[in-house]
N, C-alpha and C. Protein backbone atom coordinates (compact mmCIF):
# COMPACT_ATOMS: atom_id res chain seq x y z
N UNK A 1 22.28 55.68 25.48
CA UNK A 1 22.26 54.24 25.20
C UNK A 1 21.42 53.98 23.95
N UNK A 2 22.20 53.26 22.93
CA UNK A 2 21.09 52.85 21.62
C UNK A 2 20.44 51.52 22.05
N UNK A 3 19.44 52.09 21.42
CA UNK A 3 18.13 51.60 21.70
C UNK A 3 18.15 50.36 20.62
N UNK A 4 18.30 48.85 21.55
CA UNK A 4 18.20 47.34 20.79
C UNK A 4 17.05 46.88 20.36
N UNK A 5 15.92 46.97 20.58
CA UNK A 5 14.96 46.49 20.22
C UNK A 5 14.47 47.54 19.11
N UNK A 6 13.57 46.19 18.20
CA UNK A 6 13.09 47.52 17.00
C UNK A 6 11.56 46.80 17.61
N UNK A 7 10.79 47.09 16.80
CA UNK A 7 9.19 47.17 16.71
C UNK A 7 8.62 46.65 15.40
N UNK A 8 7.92 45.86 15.07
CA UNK A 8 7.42 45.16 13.52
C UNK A 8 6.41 46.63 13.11
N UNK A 9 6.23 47.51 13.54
CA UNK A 9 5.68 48.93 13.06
C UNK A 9 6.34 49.96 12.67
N UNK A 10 7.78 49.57 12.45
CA UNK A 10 8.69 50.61 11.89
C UNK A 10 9.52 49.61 11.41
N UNK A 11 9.40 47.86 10.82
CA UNK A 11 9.69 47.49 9.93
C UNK A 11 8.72 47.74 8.65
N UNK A 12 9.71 47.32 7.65
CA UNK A 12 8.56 47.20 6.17
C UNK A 12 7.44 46.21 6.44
N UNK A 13 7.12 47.02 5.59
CA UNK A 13 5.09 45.77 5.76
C UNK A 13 5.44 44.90 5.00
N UNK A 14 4.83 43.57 5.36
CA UNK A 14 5.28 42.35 5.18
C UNK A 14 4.18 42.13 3.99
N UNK A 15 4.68 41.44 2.78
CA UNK A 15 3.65 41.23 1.40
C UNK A 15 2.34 40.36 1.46
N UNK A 16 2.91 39.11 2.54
CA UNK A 16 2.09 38.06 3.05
C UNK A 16 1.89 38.20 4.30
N UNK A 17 1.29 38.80 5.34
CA UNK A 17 1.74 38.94 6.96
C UNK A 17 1.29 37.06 7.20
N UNK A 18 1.27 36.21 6.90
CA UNK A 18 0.53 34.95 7.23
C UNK A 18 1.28 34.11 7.15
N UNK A 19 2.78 34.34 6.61
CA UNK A 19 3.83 33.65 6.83
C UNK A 19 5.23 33.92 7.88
N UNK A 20 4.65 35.25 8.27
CA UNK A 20 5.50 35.91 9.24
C UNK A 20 6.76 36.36 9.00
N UNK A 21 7.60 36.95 9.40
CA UNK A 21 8.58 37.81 8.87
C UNK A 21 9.91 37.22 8.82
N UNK A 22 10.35 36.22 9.57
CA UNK A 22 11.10 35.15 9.44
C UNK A 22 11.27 34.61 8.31
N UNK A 23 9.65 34.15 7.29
CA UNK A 23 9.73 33.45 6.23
C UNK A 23 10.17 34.74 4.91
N UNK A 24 9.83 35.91 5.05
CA UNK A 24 10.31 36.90 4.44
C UNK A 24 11.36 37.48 4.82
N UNK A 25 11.95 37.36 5.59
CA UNK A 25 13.80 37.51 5.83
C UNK A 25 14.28 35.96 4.64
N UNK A 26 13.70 35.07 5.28
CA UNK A 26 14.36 33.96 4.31
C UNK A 26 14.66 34.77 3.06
N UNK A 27 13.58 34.77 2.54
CA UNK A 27 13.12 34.95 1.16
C UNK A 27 14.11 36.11 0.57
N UNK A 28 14.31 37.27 1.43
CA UNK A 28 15.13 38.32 1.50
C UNK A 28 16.85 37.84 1.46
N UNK A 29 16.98 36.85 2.17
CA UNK A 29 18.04 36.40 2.14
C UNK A 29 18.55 35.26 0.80
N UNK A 30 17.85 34.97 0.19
CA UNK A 30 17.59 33.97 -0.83
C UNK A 30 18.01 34.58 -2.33
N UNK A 31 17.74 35.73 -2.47
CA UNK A 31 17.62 36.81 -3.20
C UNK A 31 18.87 37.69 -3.57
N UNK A 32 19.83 37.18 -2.07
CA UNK A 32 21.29 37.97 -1.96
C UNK A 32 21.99 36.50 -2.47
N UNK A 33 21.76 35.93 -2.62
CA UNK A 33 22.73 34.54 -2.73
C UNK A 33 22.97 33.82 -4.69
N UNK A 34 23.88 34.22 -4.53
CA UNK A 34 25.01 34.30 -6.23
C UNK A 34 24.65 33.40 -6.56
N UNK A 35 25.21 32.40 -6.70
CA UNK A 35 25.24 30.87 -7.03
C UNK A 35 23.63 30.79 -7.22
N UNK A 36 23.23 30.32 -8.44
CA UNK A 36 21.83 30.04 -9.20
C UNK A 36 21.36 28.49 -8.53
N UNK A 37 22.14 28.26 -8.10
CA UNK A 37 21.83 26.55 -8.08
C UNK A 37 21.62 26.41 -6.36
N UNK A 38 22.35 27.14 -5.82
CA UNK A 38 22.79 27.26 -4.58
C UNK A 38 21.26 27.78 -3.68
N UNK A 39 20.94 29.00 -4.75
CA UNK A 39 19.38 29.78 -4.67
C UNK A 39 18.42 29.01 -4.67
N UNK A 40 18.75 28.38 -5.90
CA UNK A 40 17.32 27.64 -5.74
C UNK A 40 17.02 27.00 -4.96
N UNK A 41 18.28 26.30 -4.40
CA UNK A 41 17.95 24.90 -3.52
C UNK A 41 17.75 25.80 -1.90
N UNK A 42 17.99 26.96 -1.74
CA UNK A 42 17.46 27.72 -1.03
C UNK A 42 16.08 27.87 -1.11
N UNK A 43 15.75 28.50 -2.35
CA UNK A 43 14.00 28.46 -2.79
C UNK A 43 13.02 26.85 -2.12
N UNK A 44 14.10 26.48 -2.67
CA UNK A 44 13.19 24.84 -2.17
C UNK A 44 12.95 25.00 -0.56
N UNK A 45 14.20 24.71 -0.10
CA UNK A 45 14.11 24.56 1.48
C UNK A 45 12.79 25.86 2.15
N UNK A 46 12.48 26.86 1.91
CA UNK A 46 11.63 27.90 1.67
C UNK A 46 10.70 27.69 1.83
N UNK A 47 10.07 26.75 0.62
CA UNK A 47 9.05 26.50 0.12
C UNK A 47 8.61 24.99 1.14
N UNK A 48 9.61 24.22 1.27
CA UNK A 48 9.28 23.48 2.46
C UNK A 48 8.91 23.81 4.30
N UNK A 49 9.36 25.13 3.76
CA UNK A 49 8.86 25.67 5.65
C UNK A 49 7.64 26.18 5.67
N UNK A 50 7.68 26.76 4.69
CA UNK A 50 6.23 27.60 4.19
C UNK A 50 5.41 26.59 4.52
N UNK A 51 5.24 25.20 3.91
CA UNK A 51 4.13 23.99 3.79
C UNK A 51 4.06 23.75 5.40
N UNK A 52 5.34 23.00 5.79
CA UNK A 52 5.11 23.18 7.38
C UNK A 52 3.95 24.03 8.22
N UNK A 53 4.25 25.23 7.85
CA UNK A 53 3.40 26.28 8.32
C UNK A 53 1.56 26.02 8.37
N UNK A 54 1.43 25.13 7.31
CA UNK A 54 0.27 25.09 7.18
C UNK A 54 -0.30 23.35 6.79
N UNK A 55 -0.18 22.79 7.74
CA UNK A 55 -0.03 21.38 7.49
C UNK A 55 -1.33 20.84 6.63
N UNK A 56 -2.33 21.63 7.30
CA UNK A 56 -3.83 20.98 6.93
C UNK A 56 -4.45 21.35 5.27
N UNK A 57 -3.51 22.00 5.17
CA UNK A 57 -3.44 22.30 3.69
C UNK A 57 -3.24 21.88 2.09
N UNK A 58 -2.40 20.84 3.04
CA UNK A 58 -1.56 20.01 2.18
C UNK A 58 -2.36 19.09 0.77
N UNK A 59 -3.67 18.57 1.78
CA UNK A 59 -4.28 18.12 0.62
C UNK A 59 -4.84 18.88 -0.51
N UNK A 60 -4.67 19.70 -0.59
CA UNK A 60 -5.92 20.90 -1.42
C UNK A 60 -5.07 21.00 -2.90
N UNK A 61 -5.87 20.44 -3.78
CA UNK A 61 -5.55 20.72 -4.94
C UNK A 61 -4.34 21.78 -5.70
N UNK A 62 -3.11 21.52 -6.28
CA UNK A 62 -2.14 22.61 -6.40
C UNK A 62 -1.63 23.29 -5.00
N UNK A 63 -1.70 22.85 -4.15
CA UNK A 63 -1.22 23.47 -2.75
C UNK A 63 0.31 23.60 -2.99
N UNK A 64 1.36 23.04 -3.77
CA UNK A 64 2.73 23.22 -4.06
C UNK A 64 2.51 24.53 -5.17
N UNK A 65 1.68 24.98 -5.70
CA UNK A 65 1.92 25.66 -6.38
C UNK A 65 1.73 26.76 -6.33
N UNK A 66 0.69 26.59 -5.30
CA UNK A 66 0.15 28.26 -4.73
C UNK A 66 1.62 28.76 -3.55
N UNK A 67 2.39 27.62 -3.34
CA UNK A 67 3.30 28.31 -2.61
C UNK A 67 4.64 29.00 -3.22
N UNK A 68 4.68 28.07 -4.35
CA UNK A 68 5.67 29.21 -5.61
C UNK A 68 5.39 30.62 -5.92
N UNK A 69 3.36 30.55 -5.95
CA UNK A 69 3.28 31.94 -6.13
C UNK A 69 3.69 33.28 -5.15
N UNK A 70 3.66 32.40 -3.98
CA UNK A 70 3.60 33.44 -2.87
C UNK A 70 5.04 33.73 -2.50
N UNK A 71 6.51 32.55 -2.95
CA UNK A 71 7.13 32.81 -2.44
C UNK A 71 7.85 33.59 -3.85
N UNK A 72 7.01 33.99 -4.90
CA UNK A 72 7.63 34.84 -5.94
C UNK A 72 7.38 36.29 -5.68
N UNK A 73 5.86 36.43 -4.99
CA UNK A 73 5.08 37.29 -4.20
C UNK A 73 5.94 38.43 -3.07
N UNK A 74 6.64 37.10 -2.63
CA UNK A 74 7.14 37.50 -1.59
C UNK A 74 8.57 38.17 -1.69
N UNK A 75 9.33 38.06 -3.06
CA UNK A 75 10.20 37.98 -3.55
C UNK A 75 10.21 39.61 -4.45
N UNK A 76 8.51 39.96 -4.83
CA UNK A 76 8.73 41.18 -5.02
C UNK A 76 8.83 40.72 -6.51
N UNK A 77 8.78 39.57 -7.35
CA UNK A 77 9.12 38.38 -8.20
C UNK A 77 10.72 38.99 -9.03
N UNK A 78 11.40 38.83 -8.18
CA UNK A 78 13.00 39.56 -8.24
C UNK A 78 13.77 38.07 -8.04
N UNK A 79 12.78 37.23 -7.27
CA UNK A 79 13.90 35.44 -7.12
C UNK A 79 14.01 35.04 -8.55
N UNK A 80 14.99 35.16 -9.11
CA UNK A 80 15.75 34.25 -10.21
C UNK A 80 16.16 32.91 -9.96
N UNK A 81 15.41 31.91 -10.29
CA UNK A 81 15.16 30.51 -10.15
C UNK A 81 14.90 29.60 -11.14
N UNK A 82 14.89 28.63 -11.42
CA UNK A 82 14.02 28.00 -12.37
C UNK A 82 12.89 27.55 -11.28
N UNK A 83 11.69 28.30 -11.17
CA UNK A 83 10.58 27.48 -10.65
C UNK A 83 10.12 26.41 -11.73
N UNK A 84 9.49 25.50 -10.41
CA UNK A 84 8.86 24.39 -11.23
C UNK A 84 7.38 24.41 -11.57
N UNK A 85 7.10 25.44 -11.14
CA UNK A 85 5.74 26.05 -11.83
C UNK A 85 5.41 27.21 -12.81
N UNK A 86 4.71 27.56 -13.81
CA UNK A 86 4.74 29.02 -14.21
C UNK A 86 3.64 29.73 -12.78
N UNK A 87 4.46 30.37 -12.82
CA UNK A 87 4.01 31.07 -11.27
C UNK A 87 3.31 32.52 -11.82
N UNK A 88 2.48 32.83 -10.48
CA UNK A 88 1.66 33.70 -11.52
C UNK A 88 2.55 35.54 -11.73
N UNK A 89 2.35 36.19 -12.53
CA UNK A 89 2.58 37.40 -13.30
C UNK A 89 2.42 38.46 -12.05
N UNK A 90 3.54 39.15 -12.21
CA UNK A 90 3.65 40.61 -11.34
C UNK A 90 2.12 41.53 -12.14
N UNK A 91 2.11 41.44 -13.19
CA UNK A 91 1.17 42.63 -13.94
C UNK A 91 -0.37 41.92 -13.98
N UNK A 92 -0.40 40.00 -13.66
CA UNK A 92 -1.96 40.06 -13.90
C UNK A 92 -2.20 39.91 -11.90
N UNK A 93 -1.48 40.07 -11.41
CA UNK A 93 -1.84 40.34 -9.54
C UNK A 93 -2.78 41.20 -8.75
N UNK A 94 -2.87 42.29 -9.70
CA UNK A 94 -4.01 43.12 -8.99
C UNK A 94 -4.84 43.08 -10.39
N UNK A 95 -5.08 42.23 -11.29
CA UNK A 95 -6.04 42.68 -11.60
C UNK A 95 -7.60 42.38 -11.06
N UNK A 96 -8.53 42.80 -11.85
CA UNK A 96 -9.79 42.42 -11.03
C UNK A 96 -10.16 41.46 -11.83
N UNK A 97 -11.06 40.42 -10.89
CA UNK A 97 -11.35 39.31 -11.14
C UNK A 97 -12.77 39.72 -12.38
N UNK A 98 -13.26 38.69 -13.33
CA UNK A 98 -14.34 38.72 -13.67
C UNK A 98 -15.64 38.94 -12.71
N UNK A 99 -16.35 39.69 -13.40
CA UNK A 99 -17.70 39.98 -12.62
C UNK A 99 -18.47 38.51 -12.59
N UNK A 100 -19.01 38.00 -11.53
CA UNK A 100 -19.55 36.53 -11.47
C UNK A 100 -21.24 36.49 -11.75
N UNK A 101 -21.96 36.37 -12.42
CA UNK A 101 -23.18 35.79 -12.98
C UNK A 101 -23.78 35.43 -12.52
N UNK A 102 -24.95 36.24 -11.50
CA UNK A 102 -26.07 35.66 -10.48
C UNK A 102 -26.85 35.59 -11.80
N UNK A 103 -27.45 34.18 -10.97
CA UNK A 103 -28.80 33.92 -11.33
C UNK A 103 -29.90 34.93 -11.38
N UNK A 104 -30.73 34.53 -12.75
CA UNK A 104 -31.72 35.78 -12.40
C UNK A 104 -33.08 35.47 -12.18
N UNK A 105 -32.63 33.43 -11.80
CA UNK A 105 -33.97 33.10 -12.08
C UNK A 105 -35.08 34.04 -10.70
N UNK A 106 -36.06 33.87 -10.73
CA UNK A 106 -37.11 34.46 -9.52
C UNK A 106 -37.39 33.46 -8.92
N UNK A 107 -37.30 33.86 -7.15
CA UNK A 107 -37.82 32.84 -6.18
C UNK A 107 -39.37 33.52 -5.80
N UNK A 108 -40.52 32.13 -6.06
CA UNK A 108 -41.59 32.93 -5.59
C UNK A 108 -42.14 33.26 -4.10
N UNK A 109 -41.55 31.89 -3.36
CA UNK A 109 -41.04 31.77 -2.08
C UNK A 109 -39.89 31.02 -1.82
N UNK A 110 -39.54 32.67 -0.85
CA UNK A 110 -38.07 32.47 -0.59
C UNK A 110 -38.04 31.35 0.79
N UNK A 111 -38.87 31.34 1.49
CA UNK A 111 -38.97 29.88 2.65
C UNK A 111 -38.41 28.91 1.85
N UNK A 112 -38.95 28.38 0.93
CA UNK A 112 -38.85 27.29 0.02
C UNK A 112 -37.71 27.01 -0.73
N UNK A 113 -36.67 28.34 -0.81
CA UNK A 113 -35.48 28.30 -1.94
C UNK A 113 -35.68 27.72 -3.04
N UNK A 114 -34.66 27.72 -3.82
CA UNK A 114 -34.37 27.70 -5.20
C UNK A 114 -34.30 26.09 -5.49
N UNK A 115 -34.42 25.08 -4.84
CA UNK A 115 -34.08 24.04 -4.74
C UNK A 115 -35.91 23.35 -5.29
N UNK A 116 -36.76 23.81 -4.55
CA UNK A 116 -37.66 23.08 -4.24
C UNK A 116 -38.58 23.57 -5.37
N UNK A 117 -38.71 24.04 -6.23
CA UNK A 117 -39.10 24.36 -7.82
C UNK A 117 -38.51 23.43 -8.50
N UNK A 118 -37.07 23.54 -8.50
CA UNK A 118 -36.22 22.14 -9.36
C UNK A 118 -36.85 21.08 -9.14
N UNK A 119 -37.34 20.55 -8.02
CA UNK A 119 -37.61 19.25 -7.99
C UNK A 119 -38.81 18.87 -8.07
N UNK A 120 -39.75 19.68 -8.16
CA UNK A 120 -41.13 19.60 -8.78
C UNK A 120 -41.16 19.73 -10.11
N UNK A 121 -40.24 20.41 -11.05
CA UNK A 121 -40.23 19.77 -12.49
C UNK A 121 -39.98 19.15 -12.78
N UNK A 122 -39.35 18.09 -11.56
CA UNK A 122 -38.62 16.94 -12.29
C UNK A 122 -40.31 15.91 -12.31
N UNK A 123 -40.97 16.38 -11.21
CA UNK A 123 -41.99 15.04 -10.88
C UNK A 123 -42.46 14.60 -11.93
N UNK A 124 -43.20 15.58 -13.28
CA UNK A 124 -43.98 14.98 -14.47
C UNK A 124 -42.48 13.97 -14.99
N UNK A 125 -41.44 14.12 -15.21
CA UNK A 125 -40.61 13.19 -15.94
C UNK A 125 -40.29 12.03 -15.36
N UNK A 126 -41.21 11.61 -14.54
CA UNK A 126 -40.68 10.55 -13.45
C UNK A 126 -42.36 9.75 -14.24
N UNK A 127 -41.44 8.41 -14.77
CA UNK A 127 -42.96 7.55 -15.50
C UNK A 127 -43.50 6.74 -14.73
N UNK A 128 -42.63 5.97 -13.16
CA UNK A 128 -43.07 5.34 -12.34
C UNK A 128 -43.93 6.01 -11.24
N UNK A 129 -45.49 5.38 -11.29
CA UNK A 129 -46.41 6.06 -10.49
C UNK A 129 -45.79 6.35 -9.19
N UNK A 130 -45.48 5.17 -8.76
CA UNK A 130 -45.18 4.90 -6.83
C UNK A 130 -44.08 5.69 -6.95
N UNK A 131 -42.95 5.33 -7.94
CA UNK A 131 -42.04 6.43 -7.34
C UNK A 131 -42.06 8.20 -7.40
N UNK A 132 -42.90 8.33 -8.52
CA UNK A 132 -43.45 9.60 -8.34
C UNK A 132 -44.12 10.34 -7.47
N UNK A 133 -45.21 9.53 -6.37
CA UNK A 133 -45.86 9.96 -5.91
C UNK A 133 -44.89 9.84 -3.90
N UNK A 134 -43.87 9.39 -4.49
CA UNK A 134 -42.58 8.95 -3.26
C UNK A 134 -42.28 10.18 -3.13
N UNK A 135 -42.07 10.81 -4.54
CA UNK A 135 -40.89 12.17 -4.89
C UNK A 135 -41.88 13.02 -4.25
N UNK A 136 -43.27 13.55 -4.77
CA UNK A 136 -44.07 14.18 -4.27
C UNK A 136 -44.02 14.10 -2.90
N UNK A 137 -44.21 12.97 -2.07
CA UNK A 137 -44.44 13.15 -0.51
C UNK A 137 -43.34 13.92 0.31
N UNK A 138 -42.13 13.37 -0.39
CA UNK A 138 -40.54 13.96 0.27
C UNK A 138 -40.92 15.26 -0.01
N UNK A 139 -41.17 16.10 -1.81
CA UNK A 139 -41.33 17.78 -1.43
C UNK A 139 -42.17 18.00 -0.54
N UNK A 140 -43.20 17.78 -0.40
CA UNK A 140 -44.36 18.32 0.32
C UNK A 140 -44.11 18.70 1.87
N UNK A 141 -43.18 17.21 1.81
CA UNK A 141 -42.72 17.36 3.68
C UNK A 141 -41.42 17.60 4.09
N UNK A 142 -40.96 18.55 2.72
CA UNK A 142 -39.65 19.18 2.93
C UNK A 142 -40.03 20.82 2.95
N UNK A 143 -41.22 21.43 2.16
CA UNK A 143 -42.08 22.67 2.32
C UNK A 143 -42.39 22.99 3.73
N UNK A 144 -43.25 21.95 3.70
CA UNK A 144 -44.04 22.23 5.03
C UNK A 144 -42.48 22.24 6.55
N UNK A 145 -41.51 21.35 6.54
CA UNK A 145 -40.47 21.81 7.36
C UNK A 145 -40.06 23.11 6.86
N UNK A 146 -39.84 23.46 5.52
CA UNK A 146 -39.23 24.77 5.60
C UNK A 146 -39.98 25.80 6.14
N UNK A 147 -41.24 26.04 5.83
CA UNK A 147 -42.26 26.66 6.26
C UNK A 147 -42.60 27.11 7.46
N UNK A 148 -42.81 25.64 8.46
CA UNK A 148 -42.61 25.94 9.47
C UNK A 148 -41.62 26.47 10.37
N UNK A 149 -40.17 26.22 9.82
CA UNK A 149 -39.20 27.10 10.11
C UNK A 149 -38.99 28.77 10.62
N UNK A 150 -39.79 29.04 9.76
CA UNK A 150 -40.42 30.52 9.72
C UNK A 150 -41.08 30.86 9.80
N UNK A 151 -41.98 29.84 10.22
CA UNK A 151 -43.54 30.39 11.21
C UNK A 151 -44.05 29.55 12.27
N UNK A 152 -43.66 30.08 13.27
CA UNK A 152 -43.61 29.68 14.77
C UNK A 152 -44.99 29.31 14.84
N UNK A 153 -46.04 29.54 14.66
CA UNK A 153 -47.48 29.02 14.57
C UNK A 153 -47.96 27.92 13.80
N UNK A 154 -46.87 27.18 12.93
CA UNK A 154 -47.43 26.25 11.80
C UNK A 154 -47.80 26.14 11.13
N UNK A 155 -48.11 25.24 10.11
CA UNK A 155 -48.86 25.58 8.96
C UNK A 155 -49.63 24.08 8.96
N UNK A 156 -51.01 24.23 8.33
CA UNK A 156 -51.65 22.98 7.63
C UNK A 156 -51.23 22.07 6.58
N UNK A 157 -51.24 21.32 6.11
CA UNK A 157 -51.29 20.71 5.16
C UNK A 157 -51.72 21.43 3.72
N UNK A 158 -53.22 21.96 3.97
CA UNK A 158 -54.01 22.09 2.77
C UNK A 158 -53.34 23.50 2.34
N UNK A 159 -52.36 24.62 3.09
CA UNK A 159 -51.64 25.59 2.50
C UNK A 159 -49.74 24.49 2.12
N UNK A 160 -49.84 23.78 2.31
CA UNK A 160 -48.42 23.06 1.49
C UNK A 160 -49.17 22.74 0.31
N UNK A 161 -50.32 21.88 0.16
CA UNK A 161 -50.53 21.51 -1.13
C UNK A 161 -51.46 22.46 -1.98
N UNK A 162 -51.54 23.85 -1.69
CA UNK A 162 -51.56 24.93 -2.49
C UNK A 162 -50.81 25.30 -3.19
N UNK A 163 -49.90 25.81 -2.57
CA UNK A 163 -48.27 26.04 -2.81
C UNK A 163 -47.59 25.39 -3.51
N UNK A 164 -47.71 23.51 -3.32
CA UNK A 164 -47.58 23.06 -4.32
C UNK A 164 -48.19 23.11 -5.72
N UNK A 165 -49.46 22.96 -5.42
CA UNK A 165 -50.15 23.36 -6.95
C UNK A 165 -49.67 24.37 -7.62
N UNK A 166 -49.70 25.69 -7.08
CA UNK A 166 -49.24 26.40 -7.56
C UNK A 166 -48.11 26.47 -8.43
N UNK A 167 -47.02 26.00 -7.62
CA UNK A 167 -45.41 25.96 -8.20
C UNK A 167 -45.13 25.25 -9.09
N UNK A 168 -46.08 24.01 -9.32
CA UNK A 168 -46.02 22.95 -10.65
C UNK A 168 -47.39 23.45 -11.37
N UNK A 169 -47.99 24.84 -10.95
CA UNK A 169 -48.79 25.14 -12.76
C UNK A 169 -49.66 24.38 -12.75
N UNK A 170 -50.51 23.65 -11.38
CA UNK A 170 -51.71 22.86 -11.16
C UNK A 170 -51.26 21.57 -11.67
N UNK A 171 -50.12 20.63 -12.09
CA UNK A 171 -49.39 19.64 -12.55
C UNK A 171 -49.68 18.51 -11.52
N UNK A 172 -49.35 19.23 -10.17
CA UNK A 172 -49.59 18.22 -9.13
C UNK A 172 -50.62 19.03 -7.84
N UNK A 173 -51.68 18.36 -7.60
CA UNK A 173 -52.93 18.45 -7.59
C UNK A 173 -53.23 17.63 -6.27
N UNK A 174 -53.15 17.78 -4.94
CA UNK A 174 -53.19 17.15 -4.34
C UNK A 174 -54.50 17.35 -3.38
N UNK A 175 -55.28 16.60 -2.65
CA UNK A 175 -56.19 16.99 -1.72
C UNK A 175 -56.01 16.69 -0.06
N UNK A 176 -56.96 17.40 0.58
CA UNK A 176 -56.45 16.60 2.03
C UNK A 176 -56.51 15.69 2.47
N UNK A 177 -57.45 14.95 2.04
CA UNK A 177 -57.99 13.51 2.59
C UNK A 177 -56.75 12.64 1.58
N UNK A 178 -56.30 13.14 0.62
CA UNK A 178 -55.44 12.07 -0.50
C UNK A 178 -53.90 12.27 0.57
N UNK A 179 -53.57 13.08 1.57
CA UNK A 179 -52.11 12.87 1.95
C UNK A 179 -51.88 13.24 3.11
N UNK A 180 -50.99 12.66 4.04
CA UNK A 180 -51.04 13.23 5.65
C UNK A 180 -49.58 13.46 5.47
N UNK A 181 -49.03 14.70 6.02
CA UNK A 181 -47.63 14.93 6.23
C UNK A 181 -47.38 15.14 7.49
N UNK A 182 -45.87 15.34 7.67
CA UNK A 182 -45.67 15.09 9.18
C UNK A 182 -45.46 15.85 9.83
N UNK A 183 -45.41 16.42 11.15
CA UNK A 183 -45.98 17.67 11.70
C UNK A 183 -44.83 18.28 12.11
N UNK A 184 -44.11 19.51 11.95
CA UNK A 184 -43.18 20.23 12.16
C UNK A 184 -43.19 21.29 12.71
N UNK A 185 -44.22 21.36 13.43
CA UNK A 185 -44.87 23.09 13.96
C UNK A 185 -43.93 23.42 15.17
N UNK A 186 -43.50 22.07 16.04
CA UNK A 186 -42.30 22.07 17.21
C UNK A 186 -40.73 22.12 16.95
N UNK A 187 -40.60 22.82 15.48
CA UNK A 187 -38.71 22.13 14.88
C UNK A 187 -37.97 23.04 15.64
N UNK A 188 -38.39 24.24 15.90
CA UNK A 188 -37.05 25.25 17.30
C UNK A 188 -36.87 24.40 18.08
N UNK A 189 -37.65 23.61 19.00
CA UNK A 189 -38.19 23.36 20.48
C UNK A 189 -37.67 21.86 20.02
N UNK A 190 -37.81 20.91 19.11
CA UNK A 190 -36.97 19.62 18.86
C UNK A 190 -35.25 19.82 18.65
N UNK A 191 -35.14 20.88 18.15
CA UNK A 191 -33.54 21.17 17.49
C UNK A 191 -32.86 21.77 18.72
N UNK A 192 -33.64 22.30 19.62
CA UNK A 192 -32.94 22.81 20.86
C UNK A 192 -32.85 21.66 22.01
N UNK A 193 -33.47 20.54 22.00
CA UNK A 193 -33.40 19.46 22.47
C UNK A 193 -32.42 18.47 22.31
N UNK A 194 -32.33 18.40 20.75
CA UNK A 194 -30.99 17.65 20.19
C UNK A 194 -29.96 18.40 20.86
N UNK A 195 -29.85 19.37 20.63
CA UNK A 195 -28.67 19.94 20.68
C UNK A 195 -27.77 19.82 22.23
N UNK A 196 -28.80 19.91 23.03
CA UNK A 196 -28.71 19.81 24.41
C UNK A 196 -27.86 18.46 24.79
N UNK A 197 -28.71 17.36 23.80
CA UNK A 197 -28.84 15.94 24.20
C UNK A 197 -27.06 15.67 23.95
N UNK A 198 -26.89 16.30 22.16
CA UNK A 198 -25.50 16.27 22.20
C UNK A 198 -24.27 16.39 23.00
N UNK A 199 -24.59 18.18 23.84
CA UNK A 199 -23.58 18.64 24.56
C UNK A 199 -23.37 17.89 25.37
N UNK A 200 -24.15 17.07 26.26
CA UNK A 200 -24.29 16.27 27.44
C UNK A 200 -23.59 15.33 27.02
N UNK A 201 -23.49 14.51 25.60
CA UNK A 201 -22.55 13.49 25.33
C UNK A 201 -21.15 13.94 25.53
């Protein structure tokens, strides 16, 4: 008795497996079909199932176009069509992407990230006292949360406004009696509370 069923492991490997093999039979079938005009409007209908496939997609910038590429992709780029996109190149497909350009600035603390240096240079360019000394209170008591983040024991005040000094180059100069920040030594033990409070909603 011959054996009716086949197995997708002794079909060909599929170019896209994410459109499933259905949409690459299409595509396969699209490819056999004479009539140029006839094809295309095949290509289209294609390209409309494909979108189906992925509804939430739809909004994303060029989303019609990334599906030309794939269904040229998919095509082995052998579909003779007029696409309505220049779709991308059999020869630039594997190439390798540019090498991408880390930063080399230095973090001196990494608790603190890369963020919280930026915004202490901004403080000297800020000419309004009150609002300067606004900007100052927000870093101080955005440190001291990060800080405490990562140290289950807490921290004082008078090691945030070290740290600060430090990071602005003695620029901003703060004492203890000049600032009270707000206490974060409990943020596991509050954030596991929220969270609770949520699920229960």
């Amino acid at each position: 008795m011959d054996r009716i069923l086949s197995y997708n492991t002794e079909l060909k490997r599929l170019k896209l497996p994410e459109y499933g093999r259905n949409i690459q039979n299409m595509v396969n079938h699209c490819m056999t079909i004479e009539d140029r005009e006839e094809r295309t409007c095949c290509a289209n209908a294609i390209i409309n199932t494909m979108g189906n496939l992925f509804p939430d997609l739809r909004d994303i910038n060029d989303f019609k176009h990334i599906l030309w590429d794939h269904l040229a992709i998919m095509s082995d780029f052998k579909l003779d069509i007029d696409y309505p996109y220049e779709v991308i190149k059999k020869e630039t497909l594997f190439e390798r992407p540019e090498n991408l350009i880390h930063s080399a600035s230095h973090i001196k603390y990494m608790h603190y990230g890369k963020t919280i240096p930026q915004l202490i240079e901004k403080v000297p360019t800020i000419e309004d006292e009150e609002e300067r000394n606004q900007l100052i209170y927000l870093i101080a008591n955005h440190m001291k949360k990060c800080y405490s983040t990562f140290n289950k024991d807490g921290v004082n005040d008078k090691k945030i406004f070290d740290d600060l000094r430090e990071l602005s180059r003695g620029a901003i100069d703060i004492k203890e009696n000049e600032m009270t920040l707000m206490e974060y030594k409990d943020i596991p033990a509050a954030q596991k509370t929220t969270t609770s409070k949520k699920k229960k909603k």
